[in-house]
N, C-alpha and C. Protein backbone atom coordinates (compact mmCIF):
# COMPACT_ATOMS: atom_id res chain seq x y z
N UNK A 1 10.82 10.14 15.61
CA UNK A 1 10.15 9.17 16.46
C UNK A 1 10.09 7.82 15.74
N UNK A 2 10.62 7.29 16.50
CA UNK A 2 9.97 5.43 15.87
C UNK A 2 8.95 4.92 16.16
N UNK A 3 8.04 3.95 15.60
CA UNK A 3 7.57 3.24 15.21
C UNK A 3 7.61 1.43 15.53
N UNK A 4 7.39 1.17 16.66
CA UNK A 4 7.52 -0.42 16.85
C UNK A 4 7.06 -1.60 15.60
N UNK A 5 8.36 -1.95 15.33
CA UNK A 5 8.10 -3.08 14.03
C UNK A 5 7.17 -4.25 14.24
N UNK A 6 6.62 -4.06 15.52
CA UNK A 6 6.22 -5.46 15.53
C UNK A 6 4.71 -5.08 16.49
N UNK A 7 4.57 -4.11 16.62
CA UNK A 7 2.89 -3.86 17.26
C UNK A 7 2.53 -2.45 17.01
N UNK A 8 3.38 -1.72 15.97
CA UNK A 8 2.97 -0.14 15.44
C UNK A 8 2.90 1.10 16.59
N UNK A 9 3.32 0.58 18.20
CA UNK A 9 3.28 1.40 19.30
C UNK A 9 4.37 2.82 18.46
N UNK A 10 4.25 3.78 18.65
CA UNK A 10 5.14 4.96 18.82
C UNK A 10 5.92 5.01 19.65
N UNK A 11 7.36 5.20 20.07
CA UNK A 11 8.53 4.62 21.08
C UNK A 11 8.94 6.18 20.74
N UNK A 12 8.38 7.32 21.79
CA UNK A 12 8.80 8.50 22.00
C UNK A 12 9.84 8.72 23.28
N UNK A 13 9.67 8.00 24.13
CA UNK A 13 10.09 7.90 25.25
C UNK A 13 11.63 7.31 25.59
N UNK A 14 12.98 7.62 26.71
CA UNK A 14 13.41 6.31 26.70
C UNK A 14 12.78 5.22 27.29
N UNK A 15 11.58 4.96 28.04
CA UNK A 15 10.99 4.07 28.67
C UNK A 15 10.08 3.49 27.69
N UNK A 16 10.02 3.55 26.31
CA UNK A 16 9.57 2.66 25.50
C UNK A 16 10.10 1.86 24.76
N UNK A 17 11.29 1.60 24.82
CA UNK A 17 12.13 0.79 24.56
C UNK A 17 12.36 -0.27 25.61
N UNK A 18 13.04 -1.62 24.87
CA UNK A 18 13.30 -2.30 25.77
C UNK A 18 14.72 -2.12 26.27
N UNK A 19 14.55 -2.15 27.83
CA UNK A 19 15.79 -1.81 28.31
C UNK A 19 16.43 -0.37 28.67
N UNK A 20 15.64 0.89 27.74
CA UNK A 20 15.71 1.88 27.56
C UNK A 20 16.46 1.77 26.41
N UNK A 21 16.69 0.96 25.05
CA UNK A 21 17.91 0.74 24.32
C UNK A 21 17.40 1.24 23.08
N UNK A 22 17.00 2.26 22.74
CA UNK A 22 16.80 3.21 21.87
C UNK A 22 17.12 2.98 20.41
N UNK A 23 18.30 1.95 20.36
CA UNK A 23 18.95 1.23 19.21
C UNK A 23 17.51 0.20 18.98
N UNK A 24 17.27 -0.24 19.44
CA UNK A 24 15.64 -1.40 19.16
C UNK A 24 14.61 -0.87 18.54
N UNK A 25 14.50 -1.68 17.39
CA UNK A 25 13.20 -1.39 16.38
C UNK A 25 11.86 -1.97 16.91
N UNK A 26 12.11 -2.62 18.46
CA UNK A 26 10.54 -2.64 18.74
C UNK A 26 10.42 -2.47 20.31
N UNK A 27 9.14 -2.16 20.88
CA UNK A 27 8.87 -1.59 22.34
C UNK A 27 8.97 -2.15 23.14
N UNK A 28 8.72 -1.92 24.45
CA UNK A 28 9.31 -2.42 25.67
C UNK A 28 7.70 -3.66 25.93
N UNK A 29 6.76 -3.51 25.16
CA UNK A 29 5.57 -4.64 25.27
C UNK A 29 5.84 -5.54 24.43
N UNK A 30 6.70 -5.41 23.42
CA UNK A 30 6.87 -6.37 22.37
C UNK A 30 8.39 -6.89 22.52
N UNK A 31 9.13 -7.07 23.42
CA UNK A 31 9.70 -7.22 24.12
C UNK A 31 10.13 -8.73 25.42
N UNK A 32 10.88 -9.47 25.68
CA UNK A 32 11.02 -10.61 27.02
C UNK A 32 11.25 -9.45 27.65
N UNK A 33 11.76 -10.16 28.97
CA UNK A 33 12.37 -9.34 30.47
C UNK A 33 13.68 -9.48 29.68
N UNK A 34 14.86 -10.23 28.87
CA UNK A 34 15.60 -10.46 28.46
C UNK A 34 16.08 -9.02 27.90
N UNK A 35 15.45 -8.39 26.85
CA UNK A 35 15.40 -7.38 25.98
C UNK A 35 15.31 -7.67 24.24
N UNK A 36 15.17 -9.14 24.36
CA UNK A 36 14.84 -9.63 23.03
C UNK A 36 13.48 -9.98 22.67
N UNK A 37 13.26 -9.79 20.97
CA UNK A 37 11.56 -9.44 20.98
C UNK A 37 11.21 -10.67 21.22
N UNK A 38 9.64 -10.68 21.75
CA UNK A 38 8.72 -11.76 21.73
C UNK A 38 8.72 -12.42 20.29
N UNK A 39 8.45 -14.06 20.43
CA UNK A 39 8.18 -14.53 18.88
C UNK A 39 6.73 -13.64 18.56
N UNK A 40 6.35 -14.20 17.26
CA UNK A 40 4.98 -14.29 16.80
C UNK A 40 3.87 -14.60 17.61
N UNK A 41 3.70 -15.84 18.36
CA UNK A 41 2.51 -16.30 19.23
C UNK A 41 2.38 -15.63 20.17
N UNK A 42 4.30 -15.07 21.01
CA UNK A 42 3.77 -14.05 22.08
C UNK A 42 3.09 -12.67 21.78
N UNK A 43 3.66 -12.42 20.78
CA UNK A 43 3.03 -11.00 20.42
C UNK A 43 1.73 -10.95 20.20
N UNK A 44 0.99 -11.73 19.39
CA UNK A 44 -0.16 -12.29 19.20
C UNK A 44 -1.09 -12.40 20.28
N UNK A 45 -0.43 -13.18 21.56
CA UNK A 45 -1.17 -13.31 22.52
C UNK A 45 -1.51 -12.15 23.31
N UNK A 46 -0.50 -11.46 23.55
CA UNK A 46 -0.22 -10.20 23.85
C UNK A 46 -0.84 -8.85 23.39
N UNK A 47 -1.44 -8.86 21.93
CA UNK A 47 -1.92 -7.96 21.20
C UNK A 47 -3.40 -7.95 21.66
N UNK A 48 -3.86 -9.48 21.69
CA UNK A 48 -4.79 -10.00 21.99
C UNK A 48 -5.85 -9.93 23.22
N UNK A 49 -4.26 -9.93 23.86
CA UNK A 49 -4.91 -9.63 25.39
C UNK A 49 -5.50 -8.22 25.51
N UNK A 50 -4.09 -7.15 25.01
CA UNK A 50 -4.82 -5.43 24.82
C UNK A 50 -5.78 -5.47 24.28
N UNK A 51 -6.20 -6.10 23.19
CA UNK A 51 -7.60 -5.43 22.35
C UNK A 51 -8.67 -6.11 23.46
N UNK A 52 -8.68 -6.76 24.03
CA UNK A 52 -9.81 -7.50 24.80
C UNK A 52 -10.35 -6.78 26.17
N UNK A 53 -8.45 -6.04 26.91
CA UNK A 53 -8.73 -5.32 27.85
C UNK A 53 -9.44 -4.00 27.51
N UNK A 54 -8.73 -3.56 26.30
CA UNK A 54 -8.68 -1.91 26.23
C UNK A 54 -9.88 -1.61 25.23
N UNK A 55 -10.48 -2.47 24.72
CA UNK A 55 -11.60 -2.71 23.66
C UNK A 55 -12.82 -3.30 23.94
N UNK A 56 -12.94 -4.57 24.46
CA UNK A 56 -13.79 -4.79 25.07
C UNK A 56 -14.56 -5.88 24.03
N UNK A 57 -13.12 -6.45 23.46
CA UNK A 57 -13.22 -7.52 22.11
C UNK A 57 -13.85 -9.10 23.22
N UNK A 58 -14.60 -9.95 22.58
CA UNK A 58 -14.25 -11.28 22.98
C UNK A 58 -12.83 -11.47 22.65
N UNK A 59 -12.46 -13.27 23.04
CA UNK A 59 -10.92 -13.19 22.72
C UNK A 59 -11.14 -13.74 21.11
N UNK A 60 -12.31 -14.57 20.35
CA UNK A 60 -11.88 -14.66 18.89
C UNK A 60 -12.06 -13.29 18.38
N UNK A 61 -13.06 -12.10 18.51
CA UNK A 61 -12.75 -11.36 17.28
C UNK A 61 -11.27 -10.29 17.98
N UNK A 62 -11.00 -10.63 19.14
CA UNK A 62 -9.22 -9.80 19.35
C UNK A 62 -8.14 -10.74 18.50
N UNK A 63 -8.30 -11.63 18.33
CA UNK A 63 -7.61 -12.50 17.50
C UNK A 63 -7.30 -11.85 16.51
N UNK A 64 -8.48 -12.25 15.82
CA UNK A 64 -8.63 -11.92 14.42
C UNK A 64 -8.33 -10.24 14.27
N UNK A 65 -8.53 -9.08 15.12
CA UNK A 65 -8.07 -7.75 15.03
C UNK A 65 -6.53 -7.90 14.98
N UNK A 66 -6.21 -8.43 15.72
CA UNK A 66 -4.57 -8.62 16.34
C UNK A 66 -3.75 -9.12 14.93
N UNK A 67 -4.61 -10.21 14.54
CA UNK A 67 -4.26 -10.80 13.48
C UNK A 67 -3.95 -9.82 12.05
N UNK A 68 -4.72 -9.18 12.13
CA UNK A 68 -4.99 -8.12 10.43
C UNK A 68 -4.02 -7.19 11.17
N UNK A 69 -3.86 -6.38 12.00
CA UNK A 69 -2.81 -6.07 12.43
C UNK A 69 -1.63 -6.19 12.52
N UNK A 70 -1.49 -7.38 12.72
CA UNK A 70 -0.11 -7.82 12.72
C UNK A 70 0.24 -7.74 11.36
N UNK A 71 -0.27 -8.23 9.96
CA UNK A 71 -0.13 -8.74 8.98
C UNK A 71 0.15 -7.29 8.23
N UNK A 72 0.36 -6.07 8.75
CA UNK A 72 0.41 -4.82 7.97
C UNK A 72 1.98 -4.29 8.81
N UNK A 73 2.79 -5.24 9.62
CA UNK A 73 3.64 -4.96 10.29
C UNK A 73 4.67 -5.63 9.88
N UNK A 74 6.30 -4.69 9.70
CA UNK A 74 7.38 -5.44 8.99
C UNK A 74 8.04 -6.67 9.94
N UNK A 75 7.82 -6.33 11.28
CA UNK A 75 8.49 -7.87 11.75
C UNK A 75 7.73 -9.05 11.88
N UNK A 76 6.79 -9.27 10.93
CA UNK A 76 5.85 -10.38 10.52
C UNK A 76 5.11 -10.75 9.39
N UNK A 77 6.06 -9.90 8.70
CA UNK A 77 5.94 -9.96 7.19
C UNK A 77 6.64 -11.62 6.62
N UNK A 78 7.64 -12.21 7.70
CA UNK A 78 7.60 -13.23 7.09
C UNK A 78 6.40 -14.73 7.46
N UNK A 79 6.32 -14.33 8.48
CA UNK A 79 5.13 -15.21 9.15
C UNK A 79 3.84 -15.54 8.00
N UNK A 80 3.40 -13.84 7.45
CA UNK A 80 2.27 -14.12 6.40
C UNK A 80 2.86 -14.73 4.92
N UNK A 81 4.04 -14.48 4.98
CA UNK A 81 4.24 -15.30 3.65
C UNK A 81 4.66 -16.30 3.53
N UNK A 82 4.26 -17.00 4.70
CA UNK A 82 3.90 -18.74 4.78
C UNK A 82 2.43 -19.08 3.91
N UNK A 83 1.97 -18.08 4.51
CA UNK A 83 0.36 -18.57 4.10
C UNK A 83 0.16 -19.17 2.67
């Protein structure tokens, strides 16, 4: 089973992939309609939005969850080493 590089989802399915393309290291949420991943801000926004729906976060501390999250994930490993 994989592992989405870029939001830690589990991609058991072919419908968790984007496209169904099984070759892709990240999920069909982390993902355009295109089949190419979201940048950083979308994912972010996106992460953001789940923790707020599915959690019941305001939107700064989903941020900041989304954020420490992200930062333990390999397709944004270069993003933090701007900081």
């Amino acid at each position: 089973m994989k592992v989405c590089i870029a939001c830690g989802m589990p991609m058991e399915k072919k419908s968790d992939f984007p496209q169904g393309d099984e070759q892709k290291e990240y999920c069909v949420y982390c993902a355009r309609p295109d089949g190419t991943m979201r940048s950083f801000e979308e994912a972010k926004a996106g992460m953001t939005t789940f923790i707020m729906e599915t959690q019941g976060f305001d939107e700064s501390a989903a941020e900041k969850i989304a954020v420490s999250s992200m930062k333990k994930l390999p397709a944004w490993k270069d993003e933090f080493s701007k900081e």
